[in-house]
C-alpha atoms as a PDB file:
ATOM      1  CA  UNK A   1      32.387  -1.110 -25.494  1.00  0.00           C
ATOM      2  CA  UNK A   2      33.353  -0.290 -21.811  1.00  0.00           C
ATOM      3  CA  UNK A   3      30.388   0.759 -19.408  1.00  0.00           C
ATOM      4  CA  UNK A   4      32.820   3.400 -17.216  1.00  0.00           C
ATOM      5  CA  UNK A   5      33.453   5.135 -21.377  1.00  0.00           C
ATOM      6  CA  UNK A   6      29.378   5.452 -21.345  1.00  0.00           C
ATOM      7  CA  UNK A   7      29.505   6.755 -17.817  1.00  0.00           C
ATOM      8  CA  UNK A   8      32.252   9.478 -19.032  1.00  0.00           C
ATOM      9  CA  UNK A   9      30.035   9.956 -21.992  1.00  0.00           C
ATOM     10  CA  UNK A  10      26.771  11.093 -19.971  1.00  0.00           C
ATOM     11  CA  UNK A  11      29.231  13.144 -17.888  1.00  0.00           C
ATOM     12  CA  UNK A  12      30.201  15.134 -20.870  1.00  0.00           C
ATOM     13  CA  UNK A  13      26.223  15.182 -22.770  1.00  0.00           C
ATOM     14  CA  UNK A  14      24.887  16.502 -19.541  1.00  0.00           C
ATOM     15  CA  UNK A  15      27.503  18.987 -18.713  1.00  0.00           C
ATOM     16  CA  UNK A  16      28.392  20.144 -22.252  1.00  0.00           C
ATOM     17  CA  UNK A  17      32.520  20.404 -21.183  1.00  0.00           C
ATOM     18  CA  UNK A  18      35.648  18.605 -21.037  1.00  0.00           C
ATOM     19  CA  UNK A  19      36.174  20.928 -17.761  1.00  0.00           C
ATOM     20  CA  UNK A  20      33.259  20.038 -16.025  1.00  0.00           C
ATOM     21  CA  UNK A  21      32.656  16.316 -17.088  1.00  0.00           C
ATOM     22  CA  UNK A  22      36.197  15.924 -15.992  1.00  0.00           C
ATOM     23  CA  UNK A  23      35.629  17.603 -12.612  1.00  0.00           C
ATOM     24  CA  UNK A  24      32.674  16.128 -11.929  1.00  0.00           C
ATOM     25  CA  UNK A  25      34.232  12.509 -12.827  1.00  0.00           C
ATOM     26  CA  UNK A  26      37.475  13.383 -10.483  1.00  0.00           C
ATOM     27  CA  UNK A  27      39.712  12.566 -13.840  1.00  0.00           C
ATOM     28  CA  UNK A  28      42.205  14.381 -16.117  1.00  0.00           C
ATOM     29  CA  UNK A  29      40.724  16.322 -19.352  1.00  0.00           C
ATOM     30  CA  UNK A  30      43.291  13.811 -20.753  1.00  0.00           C
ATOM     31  CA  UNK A  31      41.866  10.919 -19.925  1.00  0.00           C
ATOM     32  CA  UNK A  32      38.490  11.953 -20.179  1.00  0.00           C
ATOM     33  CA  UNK A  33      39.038  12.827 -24.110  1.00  0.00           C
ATOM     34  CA  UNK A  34      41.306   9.088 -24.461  1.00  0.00           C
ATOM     35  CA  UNK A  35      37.825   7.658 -22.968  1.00  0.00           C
ATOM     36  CA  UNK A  36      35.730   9.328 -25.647  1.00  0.00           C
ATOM     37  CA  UNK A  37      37.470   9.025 -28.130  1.00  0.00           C
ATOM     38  CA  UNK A  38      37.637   4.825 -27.550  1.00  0.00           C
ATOM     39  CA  UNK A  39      33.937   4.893 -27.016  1.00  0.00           C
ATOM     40  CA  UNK A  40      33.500   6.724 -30.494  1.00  0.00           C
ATOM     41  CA  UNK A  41      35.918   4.172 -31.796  1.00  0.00           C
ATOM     42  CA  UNK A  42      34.068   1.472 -30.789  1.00  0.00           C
ATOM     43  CA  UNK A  43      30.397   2.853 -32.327  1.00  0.00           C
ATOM     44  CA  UNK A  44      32.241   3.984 -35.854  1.00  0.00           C
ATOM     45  CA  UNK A  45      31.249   7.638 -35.561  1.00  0.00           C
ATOM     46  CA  UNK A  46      32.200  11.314 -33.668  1.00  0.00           C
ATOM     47  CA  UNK A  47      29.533  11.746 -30.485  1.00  0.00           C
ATOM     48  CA  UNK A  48      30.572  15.870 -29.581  1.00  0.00           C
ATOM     49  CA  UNK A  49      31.589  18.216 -32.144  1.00  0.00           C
ATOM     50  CA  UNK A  50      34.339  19.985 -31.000  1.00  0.00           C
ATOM     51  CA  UNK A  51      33.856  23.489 -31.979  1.00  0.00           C
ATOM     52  CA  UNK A  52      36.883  25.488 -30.126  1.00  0.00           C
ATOM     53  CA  UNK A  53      35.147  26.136 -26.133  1.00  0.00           C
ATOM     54  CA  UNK A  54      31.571  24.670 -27.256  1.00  0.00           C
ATOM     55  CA  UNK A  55      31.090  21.231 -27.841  1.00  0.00           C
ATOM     56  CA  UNK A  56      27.519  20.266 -29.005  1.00  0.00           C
ATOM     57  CA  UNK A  57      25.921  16.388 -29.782  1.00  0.00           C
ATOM     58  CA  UNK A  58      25.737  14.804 -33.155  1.00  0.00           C
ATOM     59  CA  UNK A  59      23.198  13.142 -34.703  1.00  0.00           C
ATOM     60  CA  UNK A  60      24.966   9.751 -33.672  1.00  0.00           C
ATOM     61  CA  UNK A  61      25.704  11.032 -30.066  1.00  0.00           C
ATOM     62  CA  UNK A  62      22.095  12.184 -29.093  1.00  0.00           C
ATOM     63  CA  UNK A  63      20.536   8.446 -30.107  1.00  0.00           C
ATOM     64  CA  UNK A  64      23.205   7.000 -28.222  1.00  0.00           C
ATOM     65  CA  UNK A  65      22.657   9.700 -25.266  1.00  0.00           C
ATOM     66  CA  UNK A  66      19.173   7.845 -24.422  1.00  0.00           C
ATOM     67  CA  UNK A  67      19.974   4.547 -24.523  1.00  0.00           C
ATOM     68  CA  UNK A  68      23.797   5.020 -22.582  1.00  0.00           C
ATOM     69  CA  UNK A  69      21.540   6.388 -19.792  1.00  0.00           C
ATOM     70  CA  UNK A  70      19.421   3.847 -19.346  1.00  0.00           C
ATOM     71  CA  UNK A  71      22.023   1.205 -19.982  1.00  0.00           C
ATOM     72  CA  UNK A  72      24.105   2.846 -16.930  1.00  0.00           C
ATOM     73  CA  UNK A  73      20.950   2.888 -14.671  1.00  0.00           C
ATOM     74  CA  UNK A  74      20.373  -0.410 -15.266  1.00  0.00           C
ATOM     75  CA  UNK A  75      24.267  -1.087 -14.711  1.00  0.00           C
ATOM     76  CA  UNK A  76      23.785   1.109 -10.913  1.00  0.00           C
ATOM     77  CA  UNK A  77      20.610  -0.652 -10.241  1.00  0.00           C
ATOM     78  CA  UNK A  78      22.325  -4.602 -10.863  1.00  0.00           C
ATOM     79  CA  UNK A  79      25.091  -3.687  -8.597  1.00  0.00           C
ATOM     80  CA  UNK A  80      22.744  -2.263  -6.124  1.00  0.00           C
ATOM     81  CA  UNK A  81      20.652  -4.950  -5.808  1.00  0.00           C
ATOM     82  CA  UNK A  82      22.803  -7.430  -6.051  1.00  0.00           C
ATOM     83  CA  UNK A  83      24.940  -5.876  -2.826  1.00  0.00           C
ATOM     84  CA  UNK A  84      21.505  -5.443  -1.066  1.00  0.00           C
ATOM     85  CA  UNK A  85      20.950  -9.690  -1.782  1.00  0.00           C
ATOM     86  CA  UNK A  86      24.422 -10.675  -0.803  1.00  0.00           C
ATOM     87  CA  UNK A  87      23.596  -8.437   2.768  1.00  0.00           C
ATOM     88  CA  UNK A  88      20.315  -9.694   2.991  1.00  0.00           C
ATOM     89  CA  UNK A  89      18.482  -5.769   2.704  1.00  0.00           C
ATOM     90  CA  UNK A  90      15.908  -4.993   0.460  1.00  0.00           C
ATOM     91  CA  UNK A  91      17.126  -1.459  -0.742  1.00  0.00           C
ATOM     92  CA  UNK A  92      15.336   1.999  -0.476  1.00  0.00           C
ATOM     93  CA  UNK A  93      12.136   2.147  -2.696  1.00  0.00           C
ATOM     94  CA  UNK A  94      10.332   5.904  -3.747  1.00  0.00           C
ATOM     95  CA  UNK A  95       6.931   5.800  -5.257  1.00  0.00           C
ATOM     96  CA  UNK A  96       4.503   8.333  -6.358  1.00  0.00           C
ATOM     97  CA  UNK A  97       0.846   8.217  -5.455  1.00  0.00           C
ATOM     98  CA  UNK A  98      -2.112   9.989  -7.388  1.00  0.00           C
ATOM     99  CA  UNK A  99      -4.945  11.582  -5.688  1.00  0.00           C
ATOM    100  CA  UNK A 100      -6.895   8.360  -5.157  1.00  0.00           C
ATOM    101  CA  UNK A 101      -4.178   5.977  -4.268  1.00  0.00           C
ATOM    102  CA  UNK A 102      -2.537   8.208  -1.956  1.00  0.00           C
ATOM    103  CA  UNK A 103      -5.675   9.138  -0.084  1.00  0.00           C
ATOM    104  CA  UNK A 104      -6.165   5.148   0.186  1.00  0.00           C
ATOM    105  CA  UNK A 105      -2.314   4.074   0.347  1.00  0.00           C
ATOM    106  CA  UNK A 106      -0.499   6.861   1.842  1.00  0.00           C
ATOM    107  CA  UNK A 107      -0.797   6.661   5.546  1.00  0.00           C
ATOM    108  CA  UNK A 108      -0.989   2.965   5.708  1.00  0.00           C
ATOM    109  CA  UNK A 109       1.945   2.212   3.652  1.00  0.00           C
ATOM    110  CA  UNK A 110       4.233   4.585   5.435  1.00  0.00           C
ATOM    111  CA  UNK A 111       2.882   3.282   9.051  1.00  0.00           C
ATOM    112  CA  UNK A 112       3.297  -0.721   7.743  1.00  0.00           C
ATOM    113  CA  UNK A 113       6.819  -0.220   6.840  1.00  0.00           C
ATOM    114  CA  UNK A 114       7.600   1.993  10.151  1.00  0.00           C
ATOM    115  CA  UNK A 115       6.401  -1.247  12.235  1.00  0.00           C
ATOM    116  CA  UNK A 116       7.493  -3.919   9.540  1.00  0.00           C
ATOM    117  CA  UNK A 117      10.945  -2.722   7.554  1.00  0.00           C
ATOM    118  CA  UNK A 118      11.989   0.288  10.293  1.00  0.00           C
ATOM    119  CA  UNK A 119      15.377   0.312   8.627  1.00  0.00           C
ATOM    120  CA  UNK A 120      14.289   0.931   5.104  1.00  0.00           C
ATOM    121  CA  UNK A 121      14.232   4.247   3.850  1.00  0.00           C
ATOM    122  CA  UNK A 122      10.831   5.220   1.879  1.00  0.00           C
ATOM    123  CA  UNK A 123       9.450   8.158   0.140  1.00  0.00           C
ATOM    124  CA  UNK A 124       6.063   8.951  -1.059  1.00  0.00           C
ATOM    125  CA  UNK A 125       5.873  11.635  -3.031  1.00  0.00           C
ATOM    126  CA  UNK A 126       2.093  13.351  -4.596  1.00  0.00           C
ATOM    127  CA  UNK A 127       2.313  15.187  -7.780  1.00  0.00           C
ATOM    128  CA  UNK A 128       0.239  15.230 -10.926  1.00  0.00           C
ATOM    129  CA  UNK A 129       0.399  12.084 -13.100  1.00  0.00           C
ATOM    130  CA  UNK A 130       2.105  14.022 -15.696  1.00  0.00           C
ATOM    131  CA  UNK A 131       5.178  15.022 -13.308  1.00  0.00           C
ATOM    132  CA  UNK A 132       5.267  11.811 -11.666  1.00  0.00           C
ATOM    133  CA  UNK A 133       5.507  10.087 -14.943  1.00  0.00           C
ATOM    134  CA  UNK A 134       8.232  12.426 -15.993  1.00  0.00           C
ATOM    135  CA  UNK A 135       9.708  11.319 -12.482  1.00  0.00           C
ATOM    136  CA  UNK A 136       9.533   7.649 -13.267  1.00  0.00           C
ATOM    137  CA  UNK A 137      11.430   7.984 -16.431  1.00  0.00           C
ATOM    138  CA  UNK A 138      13.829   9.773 -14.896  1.00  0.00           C
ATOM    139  CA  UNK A 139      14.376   7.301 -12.715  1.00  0.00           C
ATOM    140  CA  UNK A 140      13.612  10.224  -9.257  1.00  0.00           C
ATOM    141  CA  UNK A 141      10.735   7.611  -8.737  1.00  0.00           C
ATOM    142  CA  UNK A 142      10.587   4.043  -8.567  1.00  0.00           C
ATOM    143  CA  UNK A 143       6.746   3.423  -9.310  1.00  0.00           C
ATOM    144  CA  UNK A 144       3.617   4.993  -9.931  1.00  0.00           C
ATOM    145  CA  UNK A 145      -0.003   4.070  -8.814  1.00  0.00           C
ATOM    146  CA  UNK A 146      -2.301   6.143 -10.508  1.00  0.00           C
ATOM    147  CA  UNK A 147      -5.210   6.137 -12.248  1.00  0.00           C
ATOM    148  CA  UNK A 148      -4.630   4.635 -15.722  1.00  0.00           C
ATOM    149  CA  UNK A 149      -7.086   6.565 -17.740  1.00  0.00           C
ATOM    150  CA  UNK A 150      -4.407   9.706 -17.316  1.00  0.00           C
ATOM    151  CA  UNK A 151      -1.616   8.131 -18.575  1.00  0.00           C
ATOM    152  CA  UNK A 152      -1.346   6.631 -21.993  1.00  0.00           C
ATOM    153  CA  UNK A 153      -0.023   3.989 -23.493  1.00  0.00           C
ATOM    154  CA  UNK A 154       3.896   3.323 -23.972  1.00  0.00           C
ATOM    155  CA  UNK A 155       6.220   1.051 -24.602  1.00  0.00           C
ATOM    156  CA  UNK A 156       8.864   1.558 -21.622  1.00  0.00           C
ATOM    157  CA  UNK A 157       5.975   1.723 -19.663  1.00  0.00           C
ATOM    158  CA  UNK A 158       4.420  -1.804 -17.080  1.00  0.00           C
ATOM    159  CA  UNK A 159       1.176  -1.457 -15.944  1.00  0.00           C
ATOM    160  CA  UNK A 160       0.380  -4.050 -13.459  1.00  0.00           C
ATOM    161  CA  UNK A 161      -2.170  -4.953 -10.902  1.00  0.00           C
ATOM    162  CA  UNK A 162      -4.905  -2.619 -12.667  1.00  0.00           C
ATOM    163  CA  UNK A 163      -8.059  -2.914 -10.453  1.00  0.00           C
ATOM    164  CA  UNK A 164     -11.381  -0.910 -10.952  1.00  0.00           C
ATOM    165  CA  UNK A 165     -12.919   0.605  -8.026  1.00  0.00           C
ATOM    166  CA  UNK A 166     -16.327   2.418  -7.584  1.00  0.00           C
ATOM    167  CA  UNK A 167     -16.873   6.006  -7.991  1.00  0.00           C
ATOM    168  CA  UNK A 168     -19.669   7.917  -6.267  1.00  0.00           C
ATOM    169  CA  UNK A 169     -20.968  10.566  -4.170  1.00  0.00           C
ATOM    170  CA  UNK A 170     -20.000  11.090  -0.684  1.00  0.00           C
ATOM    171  CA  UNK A 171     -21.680  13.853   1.890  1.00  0.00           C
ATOM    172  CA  UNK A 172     -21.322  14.389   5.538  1.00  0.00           C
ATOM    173  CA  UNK A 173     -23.478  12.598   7.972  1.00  0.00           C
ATOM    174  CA  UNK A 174     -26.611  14.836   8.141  1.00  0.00           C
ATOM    175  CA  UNK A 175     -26.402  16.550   4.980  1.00  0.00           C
ATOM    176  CA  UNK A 176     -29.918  17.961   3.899  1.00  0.00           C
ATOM    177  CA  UNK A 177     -30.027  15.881   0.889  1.00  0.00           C
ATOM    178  CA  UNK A 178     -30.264  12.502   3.416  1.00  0.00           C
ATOM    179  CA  UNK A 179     -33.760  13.749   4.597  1.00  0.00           C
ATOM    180  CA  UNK A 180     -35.086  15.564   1.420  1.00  0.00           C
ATOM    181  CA  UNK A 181     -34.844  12.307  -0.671  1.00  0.00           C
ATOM    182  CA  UNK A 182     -34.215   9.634   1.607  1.00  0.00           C
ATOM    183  CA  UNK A 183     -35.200   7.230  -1.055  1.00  0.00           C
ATOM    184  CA  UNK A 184     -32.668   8.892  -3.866  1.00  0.00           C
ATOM    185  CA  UNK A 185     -31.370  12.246  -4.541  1.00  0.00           C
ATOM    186  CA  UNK A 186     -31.685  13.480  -8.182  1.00  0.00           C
ATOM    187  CA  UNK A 187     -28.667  14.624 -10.019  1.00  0.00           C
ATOM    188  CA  UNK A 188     -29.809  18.167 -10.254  1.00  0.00           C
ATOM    189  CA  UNK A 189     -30.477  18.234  -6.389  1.00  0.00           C
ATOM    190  CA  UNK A 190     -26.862  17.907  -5.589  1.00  0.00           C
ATOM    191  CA  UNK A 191     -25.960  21.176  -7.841  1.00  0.00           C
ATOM    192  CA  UNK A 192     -27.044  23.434  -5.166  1.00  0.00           C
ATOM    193  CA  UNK A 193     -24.045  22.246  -2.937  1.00  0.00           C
ATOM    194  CA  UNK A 194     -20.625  23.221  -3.475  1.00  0.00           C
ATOM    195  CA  UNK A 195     -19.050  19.690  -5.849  1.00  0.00           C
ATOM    196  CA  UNK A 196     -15.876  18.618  -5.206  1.00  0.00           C
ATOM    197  CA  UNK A 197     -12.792  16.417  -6.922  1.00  0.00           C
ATOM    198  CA  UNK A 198      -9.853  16.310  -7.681  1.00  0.00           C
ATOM    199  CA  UNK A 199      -9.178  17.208 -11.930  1.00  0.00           C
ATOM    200  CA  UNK A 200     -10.815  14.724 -14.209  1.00  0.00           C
ATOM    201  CA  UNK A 201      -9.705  12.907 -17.377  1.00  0.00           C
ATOM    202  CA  UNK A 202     -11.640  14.068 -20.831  1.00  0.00           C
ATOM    203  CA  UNK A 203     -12.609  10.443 -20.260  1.00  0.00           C
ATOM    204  CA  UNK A 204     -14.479  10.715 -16.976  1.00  0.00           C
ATOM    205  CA  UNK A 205     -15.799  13.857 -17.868  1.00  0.00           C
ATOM    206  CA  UNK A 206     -17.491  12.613 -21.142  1.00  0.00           C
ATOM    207  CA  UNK A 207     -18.756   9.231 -18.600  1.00  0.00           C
ATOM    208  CA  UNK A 208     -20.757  11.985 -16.501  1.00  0.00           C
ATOM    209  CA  UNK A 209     -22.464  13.885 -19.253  1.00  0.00           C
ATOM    210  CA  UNK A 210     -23.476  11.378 -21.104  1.00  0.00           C
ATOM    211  CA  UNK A 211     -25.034   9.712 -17.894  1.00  0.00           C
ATOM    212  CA  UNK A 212     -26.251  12.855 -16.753  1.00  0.00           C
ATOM    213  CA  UNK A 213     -26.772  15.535 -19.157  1.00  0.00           C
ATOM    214  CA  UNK A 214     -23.998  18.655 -19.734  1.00  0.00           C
ATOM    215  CA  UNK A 215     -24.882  20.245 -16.288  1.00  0.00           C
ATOM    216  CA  UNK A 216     -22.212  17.049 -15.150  1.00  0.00           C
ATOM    217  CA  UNK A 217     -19.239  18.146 -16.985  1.00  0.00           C
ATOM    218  CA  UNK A 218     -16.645  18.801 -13.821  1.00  0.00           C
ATOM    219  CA  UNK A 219     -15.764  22.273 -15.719  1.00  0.00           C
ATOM    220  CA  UNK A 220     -18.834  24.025 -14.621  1.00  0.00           C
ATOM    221  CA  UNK A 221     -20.583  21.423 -11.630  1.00  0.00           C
ATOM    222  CA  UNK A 222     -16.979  20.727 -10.095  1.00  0.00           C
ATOM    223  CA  UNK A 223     -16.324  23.970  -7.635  1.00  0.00           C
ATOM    224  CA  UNK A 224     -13.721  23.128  -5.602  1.00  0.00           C
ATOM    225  CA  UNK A 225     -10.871  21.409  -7.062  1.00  0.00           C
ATOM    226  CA  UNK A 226      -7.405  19.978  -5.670  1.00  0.00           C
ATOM    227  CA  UNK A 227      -5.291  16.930  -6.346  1.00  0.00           C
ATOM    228  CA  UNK A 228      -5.595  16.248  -2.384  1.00  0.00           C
ATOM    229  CA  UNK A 229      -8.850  13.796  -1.765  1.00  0.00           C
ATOM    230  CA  UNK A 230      -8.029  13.828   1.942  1.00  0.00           C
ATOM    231  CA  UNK A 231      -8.552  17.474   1.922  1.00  0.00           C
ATOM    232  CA  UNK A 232     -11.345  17.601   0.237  1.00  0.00           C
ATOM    233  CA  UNK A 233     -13.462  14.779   2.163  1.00  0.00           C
ATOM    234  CA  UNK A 234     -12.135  17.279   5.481  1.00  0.00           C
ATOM    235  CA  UNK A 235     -14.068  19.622   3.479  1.00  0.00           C
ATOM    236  CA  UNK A 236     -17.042  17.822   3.176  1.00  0.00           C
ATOM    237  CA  UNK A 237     -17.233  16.460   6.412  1.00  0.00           C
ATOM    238  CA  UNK A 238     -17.310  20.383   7.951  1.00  0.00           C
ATOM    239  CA  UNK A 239     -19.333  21.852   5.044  1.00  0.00           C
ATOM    240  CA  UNK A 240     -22.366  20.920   3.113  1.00  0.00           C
ATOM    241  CA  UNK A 241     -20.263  20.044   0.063  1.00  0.00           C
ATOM    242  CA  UNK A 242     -20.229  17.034  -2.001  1.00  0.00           C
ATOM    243  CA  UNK A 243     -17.360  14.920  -3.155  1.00  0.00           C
ATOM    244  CA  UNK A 244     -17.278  13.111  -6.197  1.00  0.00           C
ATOM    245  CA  UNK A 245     -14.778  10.555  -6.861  1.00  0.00           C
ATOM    246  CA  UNK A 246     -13.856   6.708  -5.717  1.00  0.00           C
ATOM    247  CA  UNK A 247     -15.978   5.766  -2.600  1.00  0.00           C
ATOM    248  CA  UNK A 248     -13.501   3.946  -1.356  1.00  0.00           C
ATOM    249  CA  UNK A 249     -10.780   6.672  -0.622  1.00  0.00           C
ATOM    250  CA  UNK A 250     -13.838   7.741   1.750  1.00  0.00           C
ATOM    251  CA  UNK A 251     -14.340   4.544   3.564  1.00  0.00           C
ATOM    252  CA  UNK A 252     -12.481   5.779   6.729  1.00  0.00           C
ATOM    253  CA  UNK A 253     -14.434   8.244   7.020  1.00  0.00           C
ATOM    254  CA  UNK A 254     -17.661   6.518   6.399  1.00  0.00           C
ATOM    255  CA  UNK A 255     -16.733   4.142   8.844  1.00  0.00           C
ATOM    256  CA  UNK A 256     -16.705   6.604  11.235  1.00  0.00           C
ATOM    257  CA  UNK A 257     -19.940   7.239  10.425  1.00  0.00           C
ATOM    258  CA  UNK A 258     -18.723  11.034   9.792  1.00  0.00           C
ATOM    259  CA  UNK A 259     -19.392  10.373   5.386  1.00  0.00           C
ATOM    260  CA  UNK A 260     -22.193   8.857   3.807  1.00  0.00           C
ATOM    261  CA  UNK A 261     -22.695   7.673   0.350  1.00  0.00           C
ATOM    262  CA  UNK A 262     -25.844   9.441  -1.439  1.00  0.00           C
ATOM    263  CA  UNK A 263     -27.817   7.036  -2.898  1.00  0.00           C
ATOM    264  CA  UNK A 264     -28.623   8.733  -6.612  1.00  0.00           C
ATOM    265  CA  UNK A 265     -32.025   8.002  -8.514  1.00  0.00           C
ATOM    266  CA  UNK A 266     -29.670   7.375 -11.278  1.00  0.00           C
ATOM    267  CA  UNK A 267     -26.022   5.464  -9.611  1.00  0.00           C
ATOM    268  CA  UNK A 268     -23.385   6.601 -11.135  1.00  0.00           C
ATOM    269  CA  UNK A 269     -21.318   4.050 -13.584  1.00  0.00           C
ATOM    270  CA  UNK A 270     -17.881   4.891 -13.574  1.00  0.00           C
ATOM    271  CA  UNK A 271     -15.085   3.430 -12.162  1.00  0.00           C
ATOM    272  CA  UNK A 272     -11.302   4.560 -11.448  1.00  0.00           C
ATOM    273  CA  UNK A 273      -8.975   1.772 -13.144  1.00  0.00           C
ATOM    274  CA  UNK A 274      -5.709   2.134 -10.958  1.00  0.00           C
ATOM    275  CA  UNK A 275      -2.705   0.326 -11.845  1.00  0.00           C
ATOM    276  CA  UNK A 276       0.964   0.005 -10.264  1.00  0.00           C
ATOM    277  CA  UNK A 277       3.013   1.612 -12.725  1.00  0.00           C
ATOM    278  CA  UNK A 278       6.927   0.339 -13.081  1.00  0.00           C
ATOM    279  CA  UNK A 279       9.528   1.085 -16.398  1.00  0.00           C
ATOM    280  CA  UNK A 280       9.723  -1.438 -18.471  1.00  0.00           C
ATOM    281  CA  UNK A 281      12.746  -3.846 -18.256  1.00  0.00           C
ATOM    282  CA  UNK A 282      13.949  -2.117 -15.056  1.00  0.00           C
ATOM    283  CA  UNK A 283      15.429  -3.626 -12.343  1.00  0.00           C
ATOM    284  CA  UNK A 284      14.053  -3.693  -9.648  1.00  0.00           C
ATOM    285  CA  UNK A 285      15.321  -3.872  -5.821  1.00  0.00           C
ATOM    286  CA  UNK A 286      13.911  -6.595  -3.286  1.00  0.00           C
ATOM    287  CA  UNK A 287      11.476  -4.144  -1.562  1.00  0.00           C
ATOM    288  CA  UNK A 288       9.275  -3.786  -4.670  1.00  0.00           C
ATOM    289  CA  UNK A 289       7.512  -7.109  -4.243  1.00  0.00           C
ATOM    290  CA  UNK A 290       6.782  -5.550  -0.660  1.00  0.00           C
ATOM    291  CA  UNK A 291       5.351  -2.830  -2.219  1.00  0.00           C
ATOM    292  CA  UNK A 292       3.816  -5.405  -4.923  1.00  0.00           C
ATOM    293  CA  UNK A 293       1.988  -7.014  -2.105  1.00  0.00           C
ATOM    294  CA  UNK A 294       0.614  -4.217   0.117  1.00  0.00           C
ATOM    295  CA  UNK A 295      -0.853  -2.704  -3.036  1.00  0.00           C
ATOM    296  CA  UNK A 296      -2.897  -5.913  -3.889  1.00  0.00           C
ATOM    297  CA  UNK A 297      -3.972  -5.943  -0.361  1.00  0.00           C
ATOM    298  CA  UNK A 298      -4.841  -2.622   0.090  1.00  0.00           C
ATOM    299  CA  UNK A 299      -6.528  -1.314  -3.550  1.00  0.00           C
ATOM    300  CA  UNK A 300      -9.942  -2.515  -2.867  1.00  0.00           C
ATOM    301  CA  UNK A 301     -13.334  -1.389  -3.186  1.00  0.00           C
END
């Protein structure tokens, strides 16, 4: 089996035509069909039916599609890395951030490898775990940190690095609440201020009624809602709202002295588990352990 014969293959799968696979490859319709044709040789069966203009996948062709792809990535990904060694660079790197990690990693990642690795390129990207996950398998996105209780288990997934951090409630400095129970506020005191987080997991959302009572599920306390945390502690800090979610993507702001943590009669329990998310078995390019590292560092509570 010949790797360039898989690469004509996934040519042809995700354009549907000889035409098109062959324009997009810069070879001859000719030589395009000879490489098919070998590759079918090779794995005993036909990939494409050939029905006059239309060509659709057999049985045997779409379980090979998946695994061709990722055997070519991998293929692109050796040869990348291995060029990046022999130069001495560590590659380009994109990761996706949930709503915690990226209002805790975001800004300090990007500024560390501005003053550290000025010549690598980096994205961050912010999405829901759902899209970035499709992103990561798609291999648009390099690795995920996110909160582990949205994502569920899989096989081609590596969850590393998981760390629990502290989830609370955070008001501006001054909030009324401070001086009406300086020595704890009761749950039901904070439901007449505005509540705000990002979405919750079923799992969360089950944590807070069952420490609280139903008037905690986030689909009627929870009133404003974005996948943003920065945006909504900006909120809070102007506005007499109340954010509820890890403490610690508010410990700028607390440091500041602009946020303060209420202190509840009755401390919340629940913790965010984030984890650095990777494919399984992927290779990986020399800047992930920088990426590795800052993460440990930085994903504290």
């Amino acid at each position: 089996m010949n790797l360039r014969h898989l690469e004509h293959w996934l040519a042809l799968a995700e354009t549907g035509s000889f035409s098109r696979a062959a324009e997009k490859l810069h070879i001859t319709q000719s030589a395009l069909s000879r490489s098919i044709q070998a590759l079918e040789d090779d794995l005993g069966g036909m990939l494409v039916d050939r029905i006059g203009k239309k060509n659709e996948l057999t049985p045997l062709g779409r379980s090979v599609l998946g695994r061709a792809r990722r055997i070519v990535h991998e293929a692109q990904e050796l040869q990348e890395g291995a060029s990046l060694l022999q130069q001495g660079g560590l590659g380009a790197l994109r990761v996706g951030l949930g709503s915690g990690p990226g209002a805790m990693l975001m800004t300090p990642w990007l500024v560390y490898m501005a003053k550290n690795h000025p010549t690598v390129q980096v994205t961050v990207s912010r999405g829901s775990t759902e899209l970035q996950l499709a992103q990561l398998r798609e291999r648009q996105l390099d690795a995920l940190v996110v909160d582990v209780r949205r994502v569920e288990a899989a096989p081609d997934l590596k969850m590393t690095h998981v760390v629990e951090m502290r989830a609370g409630f955070v008001c501006r400095h001054g909030h009324p609440l401070l001086s009406l129970h300086p020595t704890g506020v009761p749950f039901d005191a904070l439901l007449a201020y505005p509540i705000a987080s990002i979405p919750l997991s079923q799992e969360v959302a089950r944590l807070l009624v069952d420490h609280y009572g139903p008037k905690a599920n986030p689909a009627q306390m929870t009133t404003l809602q974005c996948e943003d945390i920065a945006s909504l502690l900006d909120v809070v800090g102007q506005t007499d709202a109340i954010y509820l979610g890890i403490v610690g993507a508010a410990r700028e702001g607390m440091a500041q002295g602009r946020l303060v943590e209420l202190g509840m009669c009755t401390p919340l329990q629940g913790q965010a588990r984030l984890a650095l998310i990777t494919l399984m078995g992927r290779t990986e390019l020399p800047v992930m352990s920088v990426f590795r590292d800052f993460v440990q560092q930085h994903l504290t509570d």
